[in-house]
N, C-alpha and C. Protein backbone atom coordinates (compact mmCIF):
# COMPACT_ATOMS: atom_id res chain seq x y z
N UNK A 1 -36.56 -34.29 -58.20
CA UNK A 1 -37.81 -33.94 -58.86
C UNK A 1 -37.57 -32.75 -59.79
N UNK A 2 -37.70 -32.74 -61.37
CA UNK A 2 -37.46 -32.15 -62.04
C UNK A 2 -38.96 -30.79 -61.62
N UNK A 3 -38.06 -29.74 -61.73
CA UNK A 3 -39.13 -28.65 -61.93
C UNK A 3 -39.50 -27.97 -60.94
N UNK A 4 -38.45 -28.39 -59.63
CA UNK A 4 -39.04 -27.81 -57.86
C UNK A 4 -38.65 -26.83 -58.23
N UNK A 5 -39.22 -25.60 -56.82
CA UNK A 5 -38.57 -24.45 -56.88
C UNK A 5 -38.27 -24.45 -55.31
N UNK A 6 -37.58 -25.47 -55.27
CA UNK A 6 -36.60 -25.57 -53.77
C UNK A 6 -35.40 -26.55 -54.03
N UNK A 7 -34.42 -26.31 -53.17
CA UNK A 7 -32.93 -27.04 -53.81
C UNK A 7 -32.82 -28.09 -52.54
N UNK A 8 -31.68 -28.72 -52.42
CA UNK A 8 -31.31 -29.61 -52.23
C UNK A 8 -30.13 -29.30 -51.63
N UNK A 9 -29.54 -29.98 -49.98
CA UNK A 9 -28.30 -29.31 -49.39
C UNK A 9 -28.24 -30.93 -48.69
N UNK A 10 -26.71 -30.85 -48.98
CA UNK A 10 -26.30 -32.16 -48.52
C UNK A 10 -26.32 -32.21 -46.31
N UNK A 11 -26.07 -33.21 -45.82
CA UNK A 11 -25.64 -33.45 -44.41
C UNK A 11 -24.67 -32.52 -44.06
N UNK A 12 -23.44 -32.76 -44.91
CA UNK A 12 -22.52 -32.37 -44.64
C UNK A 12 -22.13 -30.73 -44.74
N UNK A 13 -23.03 -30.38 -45.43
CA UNK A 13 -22.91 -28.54 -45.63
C UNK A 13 -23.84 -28.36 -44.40
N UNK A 14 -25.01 -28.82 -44.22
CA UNK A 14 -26.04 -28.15 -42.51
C UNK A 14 -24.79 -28.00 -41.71
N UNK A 15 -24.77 -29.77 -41.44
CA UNK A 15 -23.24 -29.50 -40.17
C UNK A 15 -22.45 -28.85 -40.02
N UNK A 16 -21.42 -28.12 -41.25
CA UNK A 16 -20.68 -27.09 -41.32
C UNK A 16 -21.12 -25.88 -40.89
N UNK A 17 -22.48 -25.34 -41.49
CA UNK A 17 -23.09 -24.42 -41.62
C UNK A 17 -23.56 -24.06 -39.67
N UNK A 18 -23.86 -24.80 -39.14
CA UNK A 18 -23.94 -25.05 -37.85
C UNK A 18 -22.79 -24.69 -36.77
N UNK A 19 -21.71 -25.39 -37.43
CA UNK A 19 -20.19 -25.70 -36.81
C UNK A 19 -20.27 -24.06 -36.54
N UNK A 20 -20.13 -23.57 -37.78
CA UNK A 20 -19.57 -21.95 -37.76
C UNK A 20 -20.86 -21.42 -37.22
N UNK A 21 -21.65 -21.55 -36.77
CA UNK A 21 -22.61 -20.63 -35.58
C UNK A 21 -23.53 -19.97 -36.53
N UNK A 22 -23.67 -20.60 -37.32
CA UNK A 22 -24.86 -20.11 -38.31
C UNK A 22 -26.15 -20.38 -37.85
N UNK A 23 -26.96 -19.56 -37.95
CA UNK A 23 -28.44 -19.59 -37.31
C UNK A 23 -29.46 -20.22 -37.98
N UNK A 24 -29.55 -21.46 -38.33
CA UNK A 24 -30.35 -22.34 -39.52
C UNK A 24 -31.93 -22.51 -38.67
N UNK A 25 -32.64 -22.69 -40.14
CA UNK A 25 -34.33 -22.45 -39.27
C UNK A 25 -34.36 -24.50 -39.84
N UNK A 26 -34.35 -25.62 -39.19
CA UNK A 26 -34.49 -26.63 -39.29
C UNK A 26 -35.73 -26.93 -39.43
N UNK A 27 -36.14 -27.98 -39.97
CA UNK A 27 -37.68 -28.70 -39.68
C UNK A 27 -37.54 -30.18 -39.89
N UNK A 28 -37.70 -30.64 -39.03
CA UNK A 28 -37.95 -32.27 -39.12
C UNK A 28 -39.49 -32.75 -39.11
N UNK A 29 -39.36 -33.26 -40.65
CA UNK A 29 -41.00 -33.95 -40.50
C UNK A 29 -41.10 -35.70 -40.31
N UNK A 30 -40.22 -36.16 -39.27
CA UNK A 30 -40.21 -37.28 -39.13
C UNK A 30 -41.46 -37.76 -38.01
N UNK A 31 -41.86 -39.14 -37.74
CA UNK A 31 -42.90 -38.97 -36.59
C UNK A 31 -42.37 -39.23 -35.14
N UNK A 32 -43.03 -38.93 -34.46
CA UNK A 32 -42.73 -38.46 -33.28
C UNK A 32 -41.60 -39.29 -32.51
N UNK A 33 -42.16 -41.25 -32.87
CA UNK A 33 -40.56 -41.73 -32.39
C UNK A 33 -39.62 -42.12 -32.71
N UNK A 34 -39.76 -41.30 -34.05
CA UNK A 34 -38.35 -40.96 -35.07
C UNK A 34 -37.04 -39.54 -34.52
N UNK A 35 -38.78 -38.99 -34.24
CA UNK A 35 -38.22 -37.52 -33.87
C UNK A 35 -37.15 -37.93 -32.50
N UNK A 36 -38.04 -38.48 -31.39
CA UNK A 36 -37.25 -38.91 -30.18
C UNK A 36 -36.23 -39.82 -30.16
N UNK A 37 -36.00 -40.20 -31.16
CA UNK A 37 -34.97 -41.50 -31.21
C UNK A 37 -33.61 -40.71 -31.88
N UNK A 38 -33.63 -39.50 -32.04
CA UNK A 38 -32.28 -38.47 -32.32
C UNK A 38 -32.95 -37.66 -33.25
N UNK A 39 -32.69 -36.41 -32.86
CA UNK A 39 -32.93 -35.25 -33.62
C UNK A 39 -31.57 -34.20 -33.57
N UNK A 40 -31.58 -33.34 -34.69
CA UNK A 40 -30.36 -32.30 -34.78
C UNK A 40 -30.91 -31.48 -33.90
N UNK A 41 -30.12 -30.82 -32.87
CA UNK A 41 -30.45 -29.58 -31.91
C UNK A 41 -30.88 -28.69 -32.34
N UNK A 42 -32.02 -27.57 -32.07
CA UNK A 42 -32.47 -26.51 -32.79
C UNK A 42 -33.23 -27.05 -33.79
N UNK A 43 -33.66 -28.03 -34.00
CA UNK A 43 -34.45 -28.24 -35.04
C UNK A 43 -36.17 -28.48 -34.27
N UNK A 44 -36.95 -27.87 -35.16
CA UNK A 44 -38.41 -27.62 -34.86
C UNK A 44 -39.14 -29.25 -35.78
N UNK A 45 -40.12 -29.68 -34.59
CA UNK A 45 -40.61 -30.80 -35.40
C UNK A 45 -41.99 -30.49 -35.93
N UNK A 46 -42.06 -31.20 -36.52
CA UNK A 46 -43.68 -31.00 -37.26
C UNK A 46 -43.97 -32.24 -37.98
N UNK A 47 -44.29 -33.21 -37.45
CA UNK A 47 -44.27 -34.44 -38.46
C UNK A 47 -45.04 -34.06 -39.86
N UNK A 48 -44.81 -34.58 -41.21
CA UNK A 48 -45.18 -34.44 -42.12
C UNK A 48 -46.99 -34.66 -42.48
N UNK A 49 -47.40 -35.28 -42.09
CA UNK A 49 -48.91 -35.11 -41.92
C UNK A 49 -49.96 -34.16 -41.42
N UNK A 50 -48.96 -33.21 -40.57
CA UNK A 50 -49.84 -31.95 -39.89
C UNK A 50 -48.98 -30.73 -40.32
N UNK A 51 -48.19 -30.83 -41.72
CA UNK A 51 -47.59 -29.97 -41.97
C UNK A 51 -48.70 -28.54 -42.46
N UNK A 52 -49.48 -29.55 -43.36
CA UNK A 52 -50.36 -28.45 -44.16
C UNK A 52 -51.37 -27.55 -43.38
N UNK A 53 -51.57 -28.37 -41.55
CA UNK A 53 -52.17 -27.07 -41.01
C UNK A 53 -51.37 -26.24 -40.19
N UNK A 54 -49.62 -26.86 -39.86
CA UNK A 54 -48.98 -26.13 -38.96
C UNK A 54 -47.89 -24.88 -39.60
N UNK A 55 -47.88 -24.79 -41.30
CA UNK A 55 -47.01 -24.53 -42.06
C UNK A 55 -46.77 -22.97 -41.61
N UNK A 56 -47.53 -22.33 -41.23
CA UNK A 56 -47.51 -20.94 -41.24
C UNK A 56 -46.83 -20.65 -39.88
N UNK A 57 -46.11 -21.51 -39.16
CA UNK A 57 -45.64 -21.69 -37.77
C UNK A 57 -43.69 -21.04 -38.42
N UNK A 58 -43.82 -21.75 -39.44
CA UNK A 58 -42.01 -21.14 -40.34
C UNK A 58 -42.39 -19.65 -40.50
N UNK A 59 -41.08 -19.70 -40.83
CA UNK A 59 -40.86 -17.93 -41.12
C UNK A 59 -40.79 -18.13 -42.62
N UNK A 60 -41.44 -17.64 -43.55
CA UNK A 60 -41.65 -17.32 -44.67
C UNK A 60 -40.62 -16.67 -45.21
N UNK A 61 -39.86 -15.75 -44.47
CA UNK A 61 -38.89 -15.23 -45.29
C UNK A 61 -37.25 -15.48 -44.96
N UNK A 62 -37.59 -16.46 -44.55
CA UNK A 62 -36.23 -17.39 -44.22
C UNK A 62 -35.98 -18.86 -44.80
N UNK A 63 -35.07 -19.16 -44.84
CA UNK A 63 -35.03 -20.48 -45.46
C UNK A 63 -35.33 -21.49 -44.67
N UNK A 64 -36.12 -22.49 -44.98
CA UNK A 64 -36.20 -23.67 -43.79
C UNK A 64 -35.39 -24.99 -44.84
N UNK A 65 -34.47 -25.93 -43.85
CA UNK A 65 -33.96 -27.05 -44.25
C UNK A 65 -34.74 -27.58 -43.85
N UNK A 66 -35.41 -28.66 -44.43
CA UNK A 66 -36.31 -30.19 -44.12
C UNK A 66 -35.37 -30.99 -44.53
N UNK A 67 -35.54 -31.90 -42.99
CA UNK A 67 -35.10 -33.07 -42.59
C UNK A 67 -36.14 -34.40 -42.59
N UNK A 68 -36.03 -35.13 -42.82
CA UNK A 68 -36.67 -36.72 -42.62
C UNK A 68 -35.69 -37.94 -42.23
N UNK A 69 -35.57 -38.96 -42.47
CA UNK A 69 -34.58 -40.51 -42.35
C UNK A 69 -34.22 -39.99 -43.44
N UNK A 70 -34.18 -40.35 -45.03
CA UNK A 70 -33.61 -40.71 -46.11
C UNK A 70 -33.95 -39.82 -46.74
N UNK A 71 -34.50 -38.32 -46.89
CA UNK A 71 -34.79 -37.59 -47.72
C UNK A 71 -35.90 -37.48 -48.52
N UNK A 72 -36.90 -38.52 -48.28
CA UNK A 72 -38.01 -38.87 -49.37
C UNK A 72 -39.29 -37.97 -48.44
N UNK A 73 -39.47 -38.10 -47.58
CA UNK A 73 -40.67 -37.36 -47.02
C UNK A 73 -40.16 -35.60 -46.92
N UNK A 74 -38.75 -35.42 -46.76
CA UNK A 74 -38.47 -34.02 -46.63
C UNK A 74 -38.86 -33.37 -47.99
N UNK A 75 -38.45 -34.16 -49.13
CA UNK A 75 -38.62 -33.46 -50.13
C UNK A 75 -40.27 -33.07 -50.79
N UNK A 76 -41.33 -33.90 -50.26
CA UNK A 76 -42.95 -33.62 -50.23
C UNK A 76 -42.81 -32.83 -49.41
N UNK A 77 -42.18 -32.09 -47.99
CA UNK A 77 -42.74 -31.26 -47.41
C UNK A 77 -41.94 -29.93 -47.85
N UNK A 78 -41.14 -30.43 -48.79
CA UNK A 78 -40.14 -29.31 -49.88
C UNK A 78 -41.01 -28.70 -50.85
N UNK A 79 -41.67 -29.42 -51.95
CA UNK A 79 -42.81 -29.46 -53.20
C UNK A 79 -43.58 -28.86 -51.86
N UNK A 80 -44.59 -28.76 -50.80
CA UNK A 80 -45.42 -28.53 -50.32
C UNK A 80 -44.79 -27.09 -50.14
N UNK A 81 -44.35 -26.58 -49.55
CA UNK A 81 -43.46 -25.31 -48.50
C UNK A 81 -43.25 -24.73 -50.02
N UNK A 82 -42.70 -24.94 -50.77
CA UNK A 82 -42.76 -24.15 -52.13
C UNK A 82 -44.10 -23.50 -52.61
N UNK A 83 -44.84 -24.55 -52.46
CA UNK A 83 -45.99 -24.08 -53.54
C UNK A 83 -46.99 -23.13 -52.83
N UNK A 84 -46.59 -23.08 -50.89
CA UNK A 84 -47.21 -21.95 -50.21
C UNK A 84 -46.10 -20.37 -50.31
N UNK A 85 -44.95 -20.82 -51.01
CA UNK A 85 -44.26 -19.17 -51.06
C UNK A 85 -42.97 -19.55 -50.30
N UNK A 86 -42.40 -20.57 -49.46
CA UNK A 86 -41.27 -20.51 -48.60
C UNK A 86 -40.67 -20.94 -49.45
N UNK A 87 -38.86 -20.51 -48.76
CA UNK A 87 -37.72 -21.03 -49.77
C UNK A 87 -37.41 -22.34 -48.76
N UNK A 88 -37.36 -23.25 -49.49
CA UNK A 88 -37.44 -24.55 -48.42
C UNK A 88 -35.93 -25.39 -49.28
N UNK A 89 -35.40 -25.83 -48.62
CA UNK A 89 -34.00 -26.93 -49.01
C UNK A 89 -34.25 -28.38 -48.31
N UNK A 90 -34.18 -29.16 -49.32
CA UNK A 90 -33.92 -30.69 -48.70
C UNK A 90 -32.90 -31.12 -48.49
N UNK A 91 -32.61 -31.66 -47.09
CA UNK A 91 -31.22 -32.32 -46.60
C UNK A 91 -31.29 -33.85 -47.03
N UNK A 92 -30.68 -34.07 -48.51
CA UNK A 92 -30.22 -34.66 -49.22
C UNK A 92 -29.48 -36.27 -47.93
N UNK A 93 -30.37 -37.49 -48.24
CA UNK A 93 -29.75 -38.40 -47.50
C UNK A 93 -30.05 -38.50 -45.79
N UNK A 94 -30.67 -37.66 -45.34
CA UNK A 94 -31.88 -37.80 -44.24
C UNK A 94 -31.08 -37.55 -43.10
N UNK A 95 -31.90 -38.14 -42.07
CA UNK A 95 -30.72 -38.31 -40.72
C UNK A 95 -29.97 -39.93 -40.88
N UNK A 96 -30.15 -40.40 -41.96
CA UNK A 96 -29.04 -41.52 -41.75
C UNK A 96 -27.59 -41.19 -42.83
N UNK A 97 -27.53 -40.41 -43.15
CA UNK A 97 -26.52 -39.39 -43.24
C UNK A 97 -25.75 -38.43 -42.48
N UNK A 98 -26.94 -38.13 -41.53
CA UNK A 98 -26.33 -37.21 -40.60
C UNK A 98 -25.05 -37.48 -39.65
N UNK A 99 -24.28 -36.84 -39.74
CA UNK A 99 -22.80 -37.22 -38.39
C UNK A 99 -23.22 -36.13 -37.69
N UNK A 100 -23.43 -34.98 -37.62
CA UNK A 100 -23.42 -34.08 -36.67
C UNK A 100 -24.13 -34.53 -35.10
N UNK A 101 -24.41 -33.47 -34.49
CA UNK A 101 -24.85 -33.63 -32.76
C UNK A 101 -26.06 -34.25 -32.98
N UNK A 102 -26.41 -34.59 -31.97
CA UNK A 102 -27.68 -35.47 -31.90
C UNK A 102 -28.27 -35.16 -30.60
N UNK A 103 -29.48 -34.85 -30.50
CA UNK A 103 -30.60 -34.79 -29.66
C UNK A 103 -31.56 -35.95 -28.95
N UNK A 104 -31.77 -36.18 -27.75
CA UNK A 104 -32.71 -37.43 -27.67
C UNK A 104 -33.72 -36.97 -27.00
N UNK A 105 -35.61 -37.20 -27.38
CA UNK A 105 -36.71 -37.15 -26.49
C UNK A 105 -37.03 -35.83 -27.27
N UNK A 106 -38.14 -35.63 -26.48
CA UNK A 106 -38.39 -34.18 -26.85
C UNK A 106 -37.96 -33.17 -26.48
């Protein structure tokens, strides 16, 4: 999307970024038995439909990665999380990109 003021981070840089014990603020706005059917560890859910009343739940002055399947819903809750003030990154290629650890249930 020409003109965001949030970027774009591939699978493969989170996972790294992780590997080395980096403290990442995650958000998955997938629905709930998306969420349960594998999620990245440490990642906070919020399905994308109750983003706009749960948004103030992120830390504002931290970066949040949004996660979805394929990248298309992360990046609306990217355009959204921008236009309230957060620095927000889309993980480029979703969780069906993802190789890293995997989570099951809630």
């Amino acid at each position: 999307m020409a003109g965001t003021n949030w970027k774009n981070i591939l699978p493969q840089e989170v996972q790294r970024r992780l590997e080395r014990g980096e403290k990442l603020n995650l958000l998955d706005v997938r629905e709930l038995d998306e969420w349960e059917s594998g999620h990245i560890p440490g990642a906070k859910h919020i399905p994308l439909g109750f983003l706009w009343e749960r948004y103030k739940e992120l830390d504002l002055a931290e970066e949040t990665i949004v996660i979805c399947r394929s990248g298309n819903r992360s990046a609306l809750a990217c355009e959204f999380l921008a236009s309230m003030g957060y620095k927000a990154a889309n993980m480029q290629g979703g969780m069906i990109e993802w190789r890293g650890r995997i989570e099951y249930g809630k």
